[in-house]
C-alpha atoms as a PDB file:
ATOM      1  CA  UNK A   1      18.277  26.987   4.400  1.00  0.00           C
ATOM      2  CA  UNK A   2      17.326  30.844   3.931  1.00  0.00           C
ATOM      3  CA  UNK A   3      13.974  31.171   1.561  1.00  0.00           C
ATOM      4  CA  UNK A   4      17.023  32.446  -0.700  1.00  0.00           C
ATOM      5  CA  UNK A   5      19.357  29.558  -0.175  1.00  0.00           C
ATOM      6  CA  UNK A   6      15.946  27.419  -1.898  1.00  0.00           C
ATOM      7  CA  UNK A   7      15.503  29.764  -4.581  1.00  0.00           C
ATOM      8  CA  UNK A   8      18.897  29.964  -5.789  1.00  0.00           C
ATOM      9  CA  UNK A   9      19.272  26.321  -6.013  1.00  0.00           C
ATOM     10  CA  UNK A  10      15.909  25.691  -7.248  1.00  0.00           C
ATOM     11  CA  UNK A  11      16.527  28.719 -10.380  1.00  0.00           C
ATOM     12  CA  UNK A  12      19.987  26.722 -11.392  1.00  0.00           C
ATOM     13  CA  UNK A  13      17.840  24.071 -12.740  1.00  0.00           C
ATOM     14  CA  UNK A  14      14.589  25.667 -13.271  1.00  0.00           C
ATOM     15  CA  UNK A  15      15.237  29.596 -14.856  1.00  0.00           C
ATOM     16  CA  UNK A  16      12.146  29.508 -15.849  1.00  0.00           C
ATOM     17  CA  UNK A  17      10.926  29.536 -12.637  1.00  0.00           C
ATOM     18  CA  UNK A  18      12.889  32.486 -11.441  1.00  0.00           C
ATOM     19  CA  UNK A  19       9.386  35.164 -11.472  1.00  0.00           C
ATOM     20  CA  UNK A  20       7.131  32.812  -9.577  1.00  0.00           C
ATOM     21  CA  UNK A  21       6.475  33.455  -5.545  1.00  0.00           C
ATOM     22  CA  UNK A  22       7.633  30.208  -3.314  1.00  0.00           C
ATOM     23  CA  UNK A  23       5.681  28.581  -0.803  1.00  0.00           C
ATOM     24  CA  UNK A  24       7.286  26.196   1.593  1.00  0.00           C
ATOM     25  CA  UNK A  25       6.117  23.575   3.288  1.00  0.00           C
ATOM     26  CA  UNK A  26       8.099  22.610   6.660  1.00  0.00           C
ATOM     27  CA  UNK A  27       5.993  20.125   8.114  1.00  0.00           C
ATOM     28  CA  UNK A  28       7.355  16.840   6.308  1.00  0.00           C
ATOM     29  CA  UNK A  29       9.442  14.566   8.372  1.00  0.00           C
ATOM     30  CA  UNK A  30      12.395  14.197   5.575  1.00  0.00           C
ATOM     31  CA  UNK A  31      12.665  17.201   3.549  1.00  0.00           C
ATOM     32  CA  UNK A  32      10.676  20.526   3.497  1.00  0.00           C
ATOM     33  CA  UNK A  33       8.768  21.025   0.083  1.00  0.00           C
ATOM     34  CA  UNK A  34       8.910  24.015  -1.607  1.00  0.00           C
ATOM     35  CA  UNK A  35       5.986  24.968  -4.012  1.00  0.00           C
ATOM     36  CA  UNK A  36       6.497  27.223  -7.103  1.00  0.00           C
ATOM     37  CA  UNK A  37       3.620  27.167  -9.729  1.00  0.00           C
ATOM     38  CA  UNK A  38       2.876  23.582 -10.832  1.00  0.00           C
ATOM     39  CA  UNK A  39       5.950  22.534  -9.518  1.00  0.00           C
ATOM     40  CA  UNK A  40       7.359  20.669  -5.919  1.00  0.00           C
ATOM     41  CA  UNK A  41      11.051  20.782  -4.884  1.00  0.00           C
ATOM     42  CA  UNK A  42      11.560  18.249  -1.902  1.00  0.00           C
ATOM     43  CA  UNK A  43      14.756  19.463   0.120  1.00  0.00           C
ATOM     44  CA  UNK A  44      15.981  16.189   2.391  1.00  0.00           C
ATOM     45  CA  UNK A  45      16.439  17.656   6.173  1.00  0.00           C
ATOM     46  CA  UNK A  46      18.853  15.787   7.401  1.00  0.00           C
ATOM     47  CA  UNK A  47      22.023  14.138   6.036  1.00  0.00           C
ATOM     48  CA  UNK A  48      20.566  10.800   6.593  1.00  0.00           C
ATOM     49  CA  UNK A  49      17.312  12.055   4.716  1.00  0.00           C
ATOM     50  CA  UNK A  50      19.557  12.080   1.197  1.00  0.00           C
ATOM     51  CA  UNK A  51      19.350   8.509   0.411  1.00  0.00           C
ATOM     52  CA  UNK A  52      15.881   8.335   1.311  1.00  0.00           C
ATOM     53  CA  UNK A  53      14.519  10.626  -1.407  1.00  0.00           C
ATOM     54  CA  UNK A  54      17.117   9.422  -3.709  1.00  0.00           C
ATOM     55  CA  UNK A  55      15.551   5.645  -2.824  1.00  0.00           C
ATOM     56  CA  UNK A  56      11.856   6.973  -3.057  1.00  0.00           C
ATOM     57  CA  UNK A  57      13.251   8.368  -7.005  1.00  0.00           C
ATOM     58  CA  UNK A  58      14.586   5.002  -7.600  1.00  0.00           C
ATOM     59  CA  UNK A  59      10.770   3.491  -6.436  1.00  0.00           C
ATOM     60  CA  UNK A  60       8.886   5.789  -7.661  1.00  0.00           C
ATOM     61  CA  UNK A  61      10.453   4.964 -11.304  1.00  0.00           C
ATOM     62  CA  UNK A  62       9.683   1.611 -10.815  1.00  0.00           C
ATOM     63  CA  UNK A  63       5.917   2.145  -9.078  1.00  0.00           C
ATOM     64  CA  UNK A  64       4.522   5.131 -11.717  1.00  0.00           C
ATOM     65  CA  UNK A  65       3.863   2.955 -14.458  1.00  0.00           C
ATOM     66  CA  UNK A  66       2.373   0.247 -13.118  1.00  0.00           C
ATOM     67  CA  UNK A  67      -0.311   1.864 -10.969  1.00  0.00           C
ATOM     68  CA  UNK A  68      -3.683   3.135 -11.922  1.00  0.00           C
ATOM     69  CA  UNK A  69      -3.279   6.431  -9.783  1.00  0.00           C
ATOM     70  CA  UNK A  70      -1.096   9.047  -9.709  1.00  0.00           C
ATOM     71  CA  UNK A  71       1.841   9.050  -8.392  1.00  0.00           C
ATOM     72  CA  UNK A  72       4.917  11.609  -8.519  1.00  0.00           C
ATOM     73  CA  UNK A  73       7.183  12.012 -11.369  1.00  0.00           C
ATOM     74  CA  UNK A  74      10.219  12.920  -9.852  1.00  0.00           C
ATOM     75  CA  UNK A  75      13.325  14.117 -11.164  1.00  0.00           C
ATOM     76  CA  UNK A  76      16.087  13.893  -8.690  1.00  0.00           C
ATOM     77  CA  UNK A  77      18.820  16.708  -8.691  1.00  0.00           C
ATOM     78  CA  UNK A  78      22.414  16.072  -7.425  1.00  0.00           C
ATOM     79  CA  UNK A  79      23.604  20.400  -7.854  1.00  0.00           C
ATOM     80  CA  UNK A  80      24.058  22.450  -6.115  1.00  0.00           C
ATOM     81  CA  UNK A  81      22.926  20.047  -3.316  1.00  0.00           C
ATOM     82  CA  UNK A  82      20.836  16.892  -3.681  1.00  0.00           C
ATOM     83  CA  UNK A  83      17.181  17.654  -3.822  1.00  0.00           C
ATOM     84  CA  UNK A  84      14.214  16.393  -6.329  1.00  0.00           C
ATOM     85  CA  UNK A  85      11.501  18.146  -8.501  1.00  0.00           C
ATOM     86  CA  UNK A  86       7.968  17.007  -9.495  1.00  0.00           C
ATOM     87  CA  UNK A  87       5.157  18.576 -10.745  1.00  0.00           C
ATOM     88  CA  UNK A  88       2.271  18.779  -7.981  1.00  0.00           C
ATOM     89  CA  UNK A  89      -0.660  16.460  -8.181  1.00  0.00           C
ATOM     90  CA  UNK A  90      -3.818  18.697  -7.926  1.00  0.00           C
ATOM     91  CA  UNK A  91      -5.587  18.222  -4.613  1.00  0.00           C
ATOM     92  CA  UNK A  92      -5.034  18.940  -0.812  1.00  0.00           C
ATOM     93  CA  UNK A  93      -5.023  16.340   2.227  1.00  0.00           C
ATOM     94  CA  UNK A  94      -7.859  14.463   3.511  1.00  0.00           C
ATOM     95  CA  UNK A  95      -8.631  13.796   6.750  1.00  0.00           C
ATOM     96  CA  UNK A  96     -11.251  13.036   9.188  1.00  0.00           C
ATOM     97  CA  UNK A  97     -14.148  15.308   9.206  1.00  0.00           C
ATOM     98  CA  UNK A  98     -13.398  15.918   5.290  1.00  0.00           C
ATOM     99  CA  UNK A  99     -14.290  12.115   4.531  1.00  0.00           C
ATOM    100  CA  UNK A 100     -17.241  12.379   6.798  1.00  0.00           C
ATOM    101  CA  UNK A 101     -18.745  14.649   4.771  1.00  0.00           C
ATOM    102  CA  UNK A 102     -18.617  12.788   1.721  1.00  0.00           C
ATOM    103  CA  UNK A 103     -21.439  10.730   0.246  1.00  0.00           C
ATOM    104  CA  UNK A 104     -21.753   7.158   0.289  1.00  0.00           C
ATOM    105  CA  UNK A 105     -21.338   6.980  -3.210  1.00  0.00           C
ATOM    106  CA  UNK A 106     -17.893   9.277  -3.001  1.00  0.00           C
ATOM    107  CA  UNK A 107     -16.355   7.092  -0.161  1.00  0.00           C
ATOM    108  CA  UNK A 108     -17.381   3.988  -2.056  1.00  0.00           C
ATOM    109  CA  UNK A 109     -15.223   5.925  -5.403  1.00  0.00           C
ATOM    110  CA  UNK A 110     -12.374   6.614  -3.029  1.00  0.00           C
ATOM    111  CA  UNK A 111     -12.160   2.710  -1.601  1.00  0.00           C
ATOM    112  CA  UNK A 112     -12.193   1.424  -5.027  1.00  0.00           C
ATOM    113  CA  UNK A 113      -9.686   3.432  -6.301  1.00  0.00           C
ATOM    114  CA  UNK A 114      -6.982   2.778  -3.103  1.00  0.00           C
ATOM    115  CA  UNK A 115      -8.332  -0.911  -4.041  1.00  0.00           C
ATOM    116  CA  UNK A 116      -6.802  -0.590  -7.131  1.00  0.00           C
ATOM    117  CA  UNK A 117      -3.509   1.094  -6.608  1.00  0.00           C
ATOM    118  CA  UNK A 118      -3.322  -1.500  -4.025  1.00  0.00           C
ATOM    119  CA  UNK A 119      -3.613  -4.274  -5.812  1.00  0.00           C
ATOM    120  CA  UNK A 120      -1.553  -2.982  -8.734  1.00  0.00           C
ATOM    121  CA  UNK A 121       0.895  -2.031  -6.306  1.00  0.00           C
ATOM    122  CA  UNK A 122       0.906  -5.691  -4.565  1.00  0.00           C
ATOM    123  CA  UNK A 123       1.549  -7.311  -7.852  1.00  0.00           C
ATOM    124  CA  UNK A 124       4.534  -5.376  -8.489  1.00  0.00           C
ATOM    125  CA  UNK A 125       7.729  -8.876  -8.097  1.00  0.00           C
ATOM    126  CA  UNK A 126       9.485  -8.290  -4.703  1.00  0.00           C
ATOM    127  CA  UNK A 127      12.730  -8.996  -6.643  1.00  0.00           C
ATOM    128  CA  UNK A 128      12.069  -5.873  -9.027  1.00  0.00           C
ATOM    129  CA  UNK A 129      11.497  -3.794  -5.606  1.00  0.00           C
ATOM    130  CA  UNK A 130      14.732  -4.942  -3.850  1.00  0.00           C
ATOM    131  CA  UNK A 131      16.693  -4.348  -7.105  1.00  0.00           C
ATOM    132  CA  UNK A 132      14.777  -0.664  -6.763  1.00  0.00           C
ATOM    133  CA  UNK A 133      16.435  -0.450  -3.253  1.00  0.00           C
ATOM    134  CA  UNK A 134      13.148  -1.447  -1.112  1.00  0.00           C
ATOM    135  CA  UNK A 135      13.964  -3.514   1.996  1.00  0.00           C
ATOM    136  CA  UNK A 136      11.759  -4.478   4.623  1.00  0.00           C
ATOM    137  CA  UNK A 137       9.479  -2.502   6.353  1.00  0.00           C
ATOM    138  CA  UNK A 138      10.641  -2.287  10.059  1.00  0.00           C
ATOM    139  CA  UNK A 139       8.492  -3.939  12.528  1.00  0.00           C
ATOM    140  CA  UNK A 140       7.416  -2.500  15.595  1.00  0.00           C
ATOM    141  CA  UNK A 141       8.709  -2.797  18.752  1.00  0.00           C
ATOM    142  CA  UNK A 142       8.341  -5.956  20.576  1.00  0.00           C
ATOM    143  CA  UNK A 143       5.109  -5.506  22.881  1.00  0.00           C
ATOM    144  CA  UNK A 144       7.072  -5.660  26.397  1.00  0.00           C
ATOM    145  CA  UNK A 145       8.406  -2.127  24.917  1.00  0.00           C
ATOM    146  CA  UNK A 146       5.886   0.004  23.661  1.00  0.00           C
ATOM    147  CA  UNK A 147       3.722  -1.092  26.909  1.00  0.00           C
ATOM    148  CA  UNK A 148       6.268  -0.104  29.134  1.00  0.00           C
ATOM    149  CA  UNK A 149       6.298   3.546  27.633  1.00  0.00           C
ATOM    150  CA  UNK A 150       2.540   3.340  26.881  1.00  0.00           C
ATOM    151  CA  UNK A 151       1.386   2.392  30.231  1.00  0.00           C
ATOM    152  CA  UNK A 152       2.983   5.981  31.940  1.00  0.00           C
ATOM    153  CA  UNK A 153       0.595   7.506  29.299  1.00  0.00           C
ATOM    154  CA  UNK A 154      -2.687   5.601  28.745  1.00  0.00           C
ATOM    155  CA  UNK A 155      -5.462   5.561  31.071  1.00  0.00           C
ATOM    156  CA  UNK A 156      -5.558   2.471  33.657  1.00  0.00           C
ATOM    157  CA  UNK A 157      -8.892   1.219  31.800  1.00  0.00           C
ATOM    158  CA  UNK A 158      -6.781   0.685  28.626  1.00  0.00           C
ATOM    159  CA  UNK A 159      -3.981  -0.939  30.592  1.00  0.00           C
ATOM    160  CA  UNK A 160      -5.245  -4.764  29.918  1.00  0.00           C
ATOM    161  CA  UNK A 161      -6.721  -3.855  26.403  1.00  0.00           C
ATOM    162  CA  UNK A 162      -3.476  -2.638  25.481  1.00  0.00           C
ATOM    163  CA  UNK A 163      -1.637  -5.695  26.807  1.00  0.00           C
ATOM    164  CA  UNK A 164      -4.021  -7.946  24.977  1.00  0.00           C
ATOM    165  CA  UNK A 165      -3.583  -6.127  21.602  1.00  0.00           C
ATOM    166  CA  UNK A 166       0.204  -6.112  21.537  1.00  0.00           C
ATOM    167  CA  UNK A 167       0.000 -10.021  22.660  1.00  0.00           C
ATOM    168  CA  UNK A 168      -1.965 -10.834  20.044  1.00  0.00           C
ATOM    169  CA  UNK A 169       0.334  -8.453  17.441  1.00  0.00           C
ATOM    170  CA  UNK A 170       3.226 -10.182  18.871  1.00  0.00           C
ATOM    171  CA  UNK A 171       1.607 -13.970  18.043  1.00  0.00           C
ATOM    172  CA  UNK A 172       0.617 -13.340  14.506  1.00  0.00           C
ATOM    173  CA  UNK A 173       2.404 -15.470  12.091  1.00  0.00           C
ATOM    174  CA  UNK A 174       5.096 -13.892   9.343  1.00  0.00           C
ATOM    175  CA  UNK A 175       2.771 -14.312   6.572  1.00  0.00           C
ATOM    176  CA  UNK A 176       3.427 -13.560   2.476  1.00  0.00           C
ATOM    177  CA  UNK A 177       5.783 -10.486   2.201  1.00  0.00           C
ATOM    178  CA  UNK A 178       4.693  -7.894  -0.558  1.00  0.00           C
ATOM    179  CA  UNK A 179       5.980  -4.676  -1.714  1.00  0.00           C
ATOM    180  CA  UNK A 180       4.107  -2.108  -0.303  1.00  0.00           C
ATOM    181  CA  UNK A 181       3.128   1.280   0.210  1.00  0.00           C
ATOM    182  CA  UNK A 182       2.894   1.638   4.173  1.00  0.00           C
ATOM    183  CA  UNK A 183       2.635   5.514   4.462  1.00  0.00           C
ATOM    184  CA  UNK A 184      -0.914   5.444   2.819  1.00  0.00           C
ATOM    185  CA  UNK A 185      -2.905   8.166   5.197  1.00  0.00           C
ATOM    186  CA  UNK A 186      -4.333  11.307   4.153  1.00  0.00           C
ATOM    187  CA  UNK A 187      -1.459  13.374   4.465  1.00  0.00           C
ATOM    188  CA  UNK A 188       0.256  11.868   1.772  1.00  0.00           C
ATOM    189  CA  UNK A 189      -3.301  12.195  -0.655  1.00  0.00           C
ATOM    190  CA  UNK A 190      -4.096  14.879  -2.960  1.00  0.00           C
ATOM    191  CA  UNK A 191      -8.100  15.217  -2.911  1.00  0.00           C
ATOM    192  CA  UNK A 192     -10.174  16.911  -4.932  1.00  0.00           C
ATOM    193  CA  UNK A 193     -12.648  18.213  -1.801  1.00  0.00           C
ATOM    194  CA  UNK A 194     -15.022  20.366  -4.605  1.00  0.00           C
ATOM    195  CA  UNK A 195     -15.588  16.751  -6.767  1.00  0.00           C
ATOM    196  CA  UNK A 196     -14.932  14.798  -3.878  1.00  0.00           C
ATOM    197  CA  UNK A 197     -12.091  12.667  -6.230  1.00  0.00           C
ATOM    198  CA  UNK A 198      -9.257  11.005  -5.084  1.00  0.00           C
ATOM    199  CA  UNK A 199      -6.493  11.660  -7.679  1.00  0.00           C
ATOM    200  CA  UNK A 200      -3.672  10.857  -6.305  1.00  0.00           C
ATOM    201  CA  UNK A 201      -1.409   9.696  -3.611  1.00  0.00           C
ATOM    202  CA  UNK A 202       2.796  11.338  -2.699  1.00  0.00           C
ATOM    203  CA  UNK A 203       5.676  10.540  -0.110  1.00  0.00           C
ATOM    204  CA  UNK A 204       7.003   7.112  -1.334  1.00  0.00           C
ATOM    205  CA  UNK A 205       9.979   7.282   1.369  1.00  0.00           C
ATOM    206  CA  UNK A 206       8.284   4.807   3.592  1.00  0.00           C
ATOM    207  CA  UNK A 207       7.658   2.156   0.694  1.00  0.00           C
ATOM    208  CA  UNK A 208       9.018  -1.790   1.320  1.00  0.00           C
ATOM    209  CA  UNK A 209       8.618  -4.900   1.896  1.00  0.00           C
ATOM    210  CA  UNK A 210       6.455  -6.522   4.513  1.00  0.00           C
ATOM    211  CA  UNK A 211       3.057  -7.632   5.562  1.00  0.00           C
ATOM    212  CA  UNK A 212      -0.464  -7.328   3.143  1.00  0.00           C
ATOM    213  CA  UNK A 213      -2.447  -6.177   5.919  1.00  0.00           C
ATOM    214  CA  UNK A 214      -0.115  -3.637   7.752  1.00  0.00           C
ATOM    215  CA  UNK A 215      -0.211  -2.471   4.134  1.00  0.00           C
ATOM    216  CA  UNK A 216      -3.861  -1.706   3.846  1.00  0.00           C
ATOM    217  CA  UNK A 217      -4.363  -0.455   7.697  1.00  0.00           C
ATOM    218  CA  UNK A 218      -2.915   3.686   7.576  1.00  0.00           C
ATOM    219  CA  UNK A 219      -6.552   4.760   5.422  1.00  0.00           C
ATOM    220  CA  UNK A 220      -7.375   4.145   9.238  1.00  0.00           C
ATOM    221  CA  UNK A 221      -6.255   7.721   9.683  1.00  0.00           C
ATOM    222  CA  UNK A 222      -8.826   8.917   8.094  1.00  0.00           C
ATOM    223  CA  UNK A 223     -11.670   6.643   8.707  1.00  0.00           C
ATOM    224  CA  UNK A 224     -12.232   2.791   9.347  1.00  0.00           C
ATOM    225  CA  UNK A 225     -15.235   3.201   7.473  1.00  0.00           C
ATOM    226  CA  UNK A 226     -12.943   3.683   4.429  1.00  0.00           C
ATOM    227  CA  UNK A 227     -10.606   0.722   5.486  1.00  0.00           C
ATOM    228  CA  UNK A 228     -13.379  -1.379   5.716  1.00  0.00           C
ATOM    229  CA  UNK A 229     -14.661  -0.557   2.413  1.00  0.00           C
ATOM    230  CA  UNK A 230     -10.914  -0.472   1.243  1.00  0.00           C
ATOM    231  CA  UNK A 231     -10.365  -3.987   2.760  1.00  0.00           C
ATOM    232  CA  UNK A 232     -14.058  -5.004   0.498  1.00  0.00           C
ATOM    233  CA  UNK A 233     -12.898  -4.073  -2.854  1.00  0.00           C
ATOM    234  CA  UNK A 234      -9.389  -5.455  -2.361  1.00  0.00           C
ATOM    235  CA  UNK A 235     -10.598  -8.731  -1.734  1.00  0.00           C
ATOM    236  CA  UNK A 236     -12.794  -8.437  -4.748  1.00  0.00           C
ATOM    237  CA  UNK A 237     -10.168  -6.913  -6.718  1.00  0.00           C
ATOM    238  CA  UNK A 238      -7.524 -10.141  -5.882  1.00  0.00           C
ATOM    239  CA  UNK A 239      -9.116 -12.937  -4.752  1.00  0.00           C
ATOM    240  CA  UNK A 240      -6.908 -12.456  -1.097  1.00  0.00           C
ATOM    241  CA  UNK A 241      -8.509 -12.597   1.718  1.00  0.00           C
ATOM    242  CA  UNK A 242      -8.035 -10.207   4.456  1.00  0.00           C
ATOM    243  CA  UNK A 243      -8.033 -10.767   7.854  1.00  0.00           C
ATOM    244  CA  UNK A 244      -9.443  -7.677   8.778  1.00  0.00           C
ATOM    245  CA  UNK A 245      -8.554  -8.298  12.534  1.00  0.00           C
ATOM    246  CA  UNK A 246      -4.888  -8.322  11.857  1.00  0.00           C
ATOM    247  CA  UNK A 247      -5.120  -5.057  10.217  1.00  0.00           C
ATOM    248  CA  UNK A 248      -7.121  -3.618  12.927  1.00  0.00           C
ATOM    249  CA  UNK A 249      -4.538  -5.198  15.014  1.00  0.00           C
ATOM    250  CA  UNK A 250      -1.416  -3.202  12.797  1.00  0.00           C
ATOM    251  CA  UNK A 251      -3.604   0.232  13.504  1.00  0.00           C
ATOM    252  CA  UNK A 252      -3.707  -0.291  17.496  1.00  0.00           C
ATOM    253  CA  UNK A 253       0.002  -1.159  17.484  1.00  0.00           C
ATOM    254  CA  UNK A 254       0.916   1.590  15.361  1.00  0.00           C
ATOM    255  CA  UNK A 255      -1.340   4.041  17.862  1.00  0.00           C
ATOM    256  CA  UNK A 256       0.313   2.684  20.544  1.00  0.00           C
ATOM    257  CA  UNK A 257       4.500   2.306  19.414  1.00  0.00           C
ATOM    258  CA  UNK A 258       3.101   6.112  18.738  1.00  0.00           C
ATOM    259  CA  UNK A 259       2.233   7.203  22.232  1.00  0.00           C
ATOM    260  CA  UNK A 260       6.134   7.883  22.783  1.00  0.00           C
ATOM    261  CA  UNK A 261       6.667  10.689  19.961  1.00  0.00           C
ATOM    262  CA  UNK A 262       7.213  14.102  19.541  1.00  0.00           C
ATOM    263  CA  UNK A 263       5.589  14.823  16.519  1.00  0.00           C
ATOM    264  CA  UNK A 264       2.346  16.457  17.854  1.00  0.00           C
ATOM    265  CA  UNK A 265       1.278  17.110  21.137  1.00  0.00           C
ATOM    266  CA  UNK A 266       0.656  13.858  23.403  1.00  0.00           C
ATOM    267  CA  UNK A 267      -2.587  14.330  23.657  1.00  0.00           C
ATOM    268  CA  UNK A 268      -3.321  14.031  19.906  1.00  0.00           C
ATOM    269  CA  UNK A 269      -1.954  10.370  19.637  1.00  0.00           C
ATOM    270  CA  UNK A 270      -3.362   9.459  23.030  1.00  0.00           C
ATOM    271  CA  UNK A 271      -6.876  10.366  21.831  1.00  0.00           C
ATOM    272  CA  UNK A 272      -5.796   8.715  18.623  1.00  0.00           C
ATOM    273  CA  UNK A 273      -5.671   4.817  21.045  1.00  0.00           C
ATOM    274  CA  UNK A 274      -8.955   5.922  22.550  1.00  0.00           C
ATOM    275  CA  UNK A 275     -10.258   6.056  19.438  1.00  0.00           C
ATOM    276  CA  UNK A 276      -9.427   3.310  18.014  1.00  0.00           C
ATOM    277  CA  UNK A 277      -9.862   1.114  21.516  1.00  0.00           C
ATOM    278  CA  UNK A 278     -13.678   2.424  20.785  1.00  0.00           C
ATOM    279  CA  UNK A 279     -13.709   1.680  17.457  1.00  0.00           C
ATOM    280  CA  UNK A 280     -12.626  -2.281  18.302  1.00  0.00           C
ATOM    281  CA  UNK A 281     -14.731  -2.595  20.985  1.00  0.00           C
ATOM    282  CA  UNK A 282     -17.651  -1.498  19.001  1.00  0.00           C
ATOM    283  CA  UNK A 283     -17.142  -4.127  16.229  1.00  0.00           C
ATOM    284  CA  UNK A 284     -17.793  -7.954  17.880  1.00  0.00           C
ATOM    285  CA  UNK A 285     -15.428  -9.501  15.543  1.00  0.00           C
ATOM    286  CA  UNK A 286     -12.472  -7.161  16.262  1.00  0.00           C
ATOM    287  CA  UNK A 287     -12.783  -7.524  20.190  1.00  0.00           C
ATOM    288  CA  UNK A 288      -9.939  -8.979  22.574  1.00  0.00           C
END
């Protein structure tokens, strides 16, 4: 689609909107979002990208009023071609050396909030998700796969750590299933960087069913300081506990079932395992 080709469809059922400049976003992995004032217009991709944002409508209808943070309102639009409209939640992305910066008191603020949404989130009946068209999150690879592509890309060094971490991924048991987020990085966060306020999360196309902990491990993205303090409140919030090994265990998997994409260059998601391979091996508790 021609910058044209958006506005026309986006002026049939917005003519209000027909003055204001467009700004589009291509970098999403389902639709490209096109910004105009206040206002976001998510145009799916790919065919098989249509019943994803018209599932993340039916979710997010379900998930907006029962959570404690914002979340988008979206309107879905079948004419002249399905695509969905939502006013923008104020805030940009947050990711590493943005959250370093922040004050103890600020990261502790942003945990407690994810706690929250979390937790609210959690509680929502995994028969009211299904009958919102949720179904399970996919699992990862088995481990004899991702090592096989992961071992032409990681250093030798990491070879056994690797092997250890997807052996132990592969042995954990099933566990309670919960409706769940599983997308929750800072990509998908609108932050206020001048207050230093999370107010709001986005991108619901990834939401289903499956494990607590895999759940609470993509903040790791932006810090495992904020897990960890994520993890904390959570546990206060619910009474759960968390095994906070399993969800370090979800992040290395997830680094590693990574290794193979295209998305960015390889050397972004290989220093992504390194990373996290540090990270473990600095914590006793987390250690293979």
């Amino acid at each position: 689609m021609t910058k044209d080709d958006y506005r026309a469809a986006i002026v049939s059922v917005r003519p209000d909107l027909a003055g204001l400049p467009l700004t589009i976003h291509t970098g999403g992995w389902d639709s490209d979002a096109v910004e105009v004032g206040a206002i976001i217009f998510k145009f799916p991709k790919r065919p098989d990208a249509i019943p994803r944002l018209r599932k993340e409508a039916q979710l997010l209808a379900l998930i907006r009023p029962r959570v404690p943070l914002t979340v988008p309102d979206m309107r879905l639009h079948e004419q002249p071609m399905v695509f969905s409209e939502h006013a923008k939640i104020p805030g940009e992305m947050i990711e590493t050396p943005q959250y370093e910066v922040l004050t103890s008191p600020q990261r502790q603020a942003m945990a407690d909030t994810l706690a929250r949404f979390y937790a609210a989130l959690h509680d929502i009946p995994t028969e009211a998700a299904r009958g919102a068209g949720a179904g399970p999150k996919p699992s990862w690879p088995p481990g004899v796969e991702i090592m096989a592509e992961a071992e032409a890309i990681l250093p030798a060094e990491l070879h056994i750590w690797a092997r250890d971490v997807l052996a132990a991924y592969d042995a954990l048991p099933s566990g309670e299933e919960i409706f769940g987020y599983f997308d929750g990085h800072g990509w998908n966060m609108a932050f206020d960087h001048a207050r230093g306020v999370l107010n709001g999360v986005y991108d619901f196309a990834d939401a289903g069913l499956g494990p607590r902990a895999r759940d609470l491990n993509y903040s790791s993205f932006i810090s495992a300081d904020l897990t960890d303090r994520l993890v904390s409140a959570y546990q206060d919030l619910t009474g759960f506990r968390i095994d906070r090994r399993e969800v370090a265990l979800h992040t290395a998997v997830q680094r590693l079932a990574e290794l193979g994409e295209d998305q960015k260059s390889p050397g972004w998601f290989l220093a992504n395992v390194v990373q996290w391979y540090d990270y473990m091996q600095s914590r006793p508790e987390l250690r293979l």
